[in-house]
N, C-alpha and C. Protein backbone atom coordinates (compact mmCIF):
# COMPACT_ATOMS: atom_id res chain seq x y z
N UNK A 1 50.44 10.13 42.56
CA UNK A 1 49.09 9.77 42.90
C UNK A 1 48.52 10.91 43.73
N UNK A 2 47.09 11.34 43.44
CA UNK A 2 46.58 12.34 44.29
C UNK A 2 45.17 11.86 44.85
N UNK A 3 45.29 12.17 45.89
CA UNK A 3 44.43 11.30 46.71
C UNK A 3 43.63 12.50 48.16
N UNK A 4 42.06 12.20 48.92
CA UNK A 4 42.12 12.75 48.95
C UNK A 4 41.77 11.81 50.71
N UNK A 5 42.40 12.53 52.03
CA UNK A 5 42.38 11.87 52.86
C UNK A 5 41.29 13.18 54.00
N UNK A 6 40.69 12.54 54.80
CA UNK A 6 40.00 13.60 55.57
C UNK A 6 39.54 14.78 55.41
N UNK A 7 39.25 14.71 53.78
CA UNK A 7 38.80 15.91 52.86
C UNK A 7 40.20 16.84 52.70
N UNK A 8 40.89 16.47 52.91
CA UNK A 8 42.56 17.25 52.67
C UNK A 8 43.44 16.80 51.60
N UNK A 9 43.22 17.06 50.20
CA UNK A 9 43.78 16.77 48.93
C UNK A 9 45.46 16.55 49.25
N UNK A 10 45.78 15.65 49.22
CA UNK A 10 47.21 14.58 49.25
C UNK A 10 47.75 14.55 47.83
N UNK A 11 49.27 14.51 47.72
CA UNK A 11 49.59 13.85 46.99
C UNK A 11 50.95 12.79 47.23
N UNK A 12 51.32 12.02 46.51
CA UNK A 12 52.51 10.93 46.85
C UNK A 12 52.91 10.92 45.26
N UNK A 13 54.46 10.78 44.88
CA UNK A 13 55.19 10.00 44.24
C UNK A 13 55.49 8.80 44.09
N UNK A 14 55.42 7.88 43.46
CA UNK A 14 55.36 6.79 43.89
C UNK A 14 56.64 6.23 42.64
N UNK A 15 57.69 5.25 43.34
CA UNK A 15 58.75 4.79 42.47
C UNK A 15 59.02 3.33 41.83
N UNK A 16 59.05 2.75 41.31
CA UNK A 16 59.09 1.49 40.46
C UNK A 16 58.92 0.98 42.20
N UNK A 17 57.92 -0.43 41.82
CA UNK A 17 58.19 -1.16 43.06
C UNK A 17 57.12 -0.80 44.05
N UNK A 18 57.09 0.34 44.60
CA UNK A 18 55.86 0.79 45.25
C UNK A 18 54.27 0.75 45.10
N UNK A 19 53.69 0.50 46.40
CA UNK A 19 52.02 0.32 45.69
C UNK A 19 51.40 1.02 46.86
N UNK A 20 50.57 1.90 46.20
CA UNK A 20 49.69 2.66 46.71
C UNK A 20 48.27 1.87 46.67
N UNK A 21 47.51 1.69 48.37
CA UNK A 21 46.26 1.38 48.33
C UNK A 21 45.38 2.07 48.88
N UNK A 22 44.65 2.19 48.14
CA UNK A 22 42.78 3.07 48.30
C UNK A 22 42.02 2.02 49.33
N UNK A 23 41.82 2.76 50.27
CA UNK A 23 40.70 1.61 51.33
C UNK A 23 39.65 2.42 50.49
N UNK A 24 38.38 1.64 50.74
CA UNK A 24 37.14 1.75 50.59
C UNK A 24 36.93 3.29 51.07
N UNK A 25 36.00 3.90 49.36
CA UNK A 25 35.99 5.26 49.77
C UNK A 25 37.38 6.40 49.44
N UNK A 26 38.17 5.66 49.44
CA UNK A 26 38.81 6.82 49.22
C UNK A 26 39.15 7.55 47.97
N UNK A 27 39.00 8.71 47.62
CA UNK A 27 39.35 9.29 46.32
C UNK A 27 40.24 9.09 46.00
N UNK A 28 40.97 8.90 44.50
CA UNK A 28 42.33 8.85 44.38
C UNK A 28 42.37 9.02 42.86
N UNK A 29 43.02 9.63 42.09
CA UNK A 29 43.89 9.49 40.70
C UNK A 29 45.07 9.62 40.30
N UNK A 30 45.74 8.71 38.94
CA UNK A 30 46.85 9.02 39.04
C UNK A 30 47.37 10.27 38.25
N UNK A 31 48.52 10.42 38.30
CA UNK A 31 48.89 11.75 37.46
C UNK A 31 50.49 11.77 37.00
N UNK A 32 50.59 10.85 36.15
CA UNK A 32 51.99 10.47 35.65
C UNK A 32 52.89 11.70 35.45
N UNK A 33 54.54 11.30 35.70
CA UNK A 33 55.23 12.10 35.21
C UNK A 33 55.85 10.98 34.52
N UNK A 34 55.70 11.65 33.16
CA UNK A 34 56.29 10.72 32.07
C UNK A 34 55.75 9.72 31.45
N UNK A 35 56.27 8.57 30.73
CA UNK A 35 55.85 7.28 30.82
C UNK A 35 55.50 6.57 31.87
N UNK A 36 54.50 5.90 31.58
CA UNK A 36 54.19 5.08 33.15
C UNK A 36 53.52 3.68 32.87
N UNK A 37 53.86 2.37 33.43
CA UNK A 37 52.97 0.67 33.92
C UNK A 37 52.72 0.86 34.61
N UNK A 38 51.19 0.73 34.68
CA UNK A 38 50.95 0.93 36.14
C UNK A 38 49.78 -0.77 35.99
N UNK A 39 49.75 -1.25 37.32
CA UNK A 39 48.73 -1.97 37.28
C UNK A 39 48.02 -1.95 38.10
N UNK A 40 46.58 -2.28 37.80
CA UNK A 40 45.55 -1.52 39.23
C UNK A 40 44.47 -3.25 38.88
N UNK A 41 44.11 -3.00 40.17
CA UNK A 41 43.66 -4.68 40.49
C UNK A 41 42.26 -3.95 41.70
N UNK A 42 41.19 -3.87 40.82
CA UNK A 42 40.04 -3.70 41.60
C UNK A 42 39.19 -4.87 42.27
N UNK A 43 38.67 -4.80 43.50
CA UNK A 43 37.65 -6.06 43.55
C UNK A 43 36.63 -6.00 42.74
N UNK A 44 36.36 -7.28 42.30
CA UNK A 44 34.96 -7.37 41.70
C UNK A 44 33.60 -6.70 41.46
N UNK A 45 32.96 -5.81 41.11
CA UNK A 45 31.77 -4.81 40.91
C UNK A 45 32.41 -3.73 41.97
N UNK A 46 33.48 -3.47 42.15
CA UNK A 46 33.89 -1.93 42.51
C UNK A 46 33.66 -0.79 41.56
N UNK A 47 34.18 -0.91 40.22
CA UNK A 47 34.07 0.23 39.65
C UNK A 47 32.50 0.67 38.90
């Protein structure tokens, strides 16, 4: 996942099991290595 925190481009790995959350505002995409499930659960008129 690359994400971008205090205008300072981040990134994280993330492993079966793990969940990465976006507060409000924050940039973020993912960027698979490999195959990937991912499930993403937005609130309501977010996107």
């Amino acid at each position: 996942m690359r994400y971008r925190d205090g205008g300072v481009e981040q990134s994280a790995v993330l492993e079966a099991g793990n969940v990465f959350y976006a507060s409000v505002g924050t940039e973020h995409v993912a960027h698979p290595i490999g195959a990937a499930r991912i499930l993403v659960v937005e609130s309501e008129g977010s996107v």
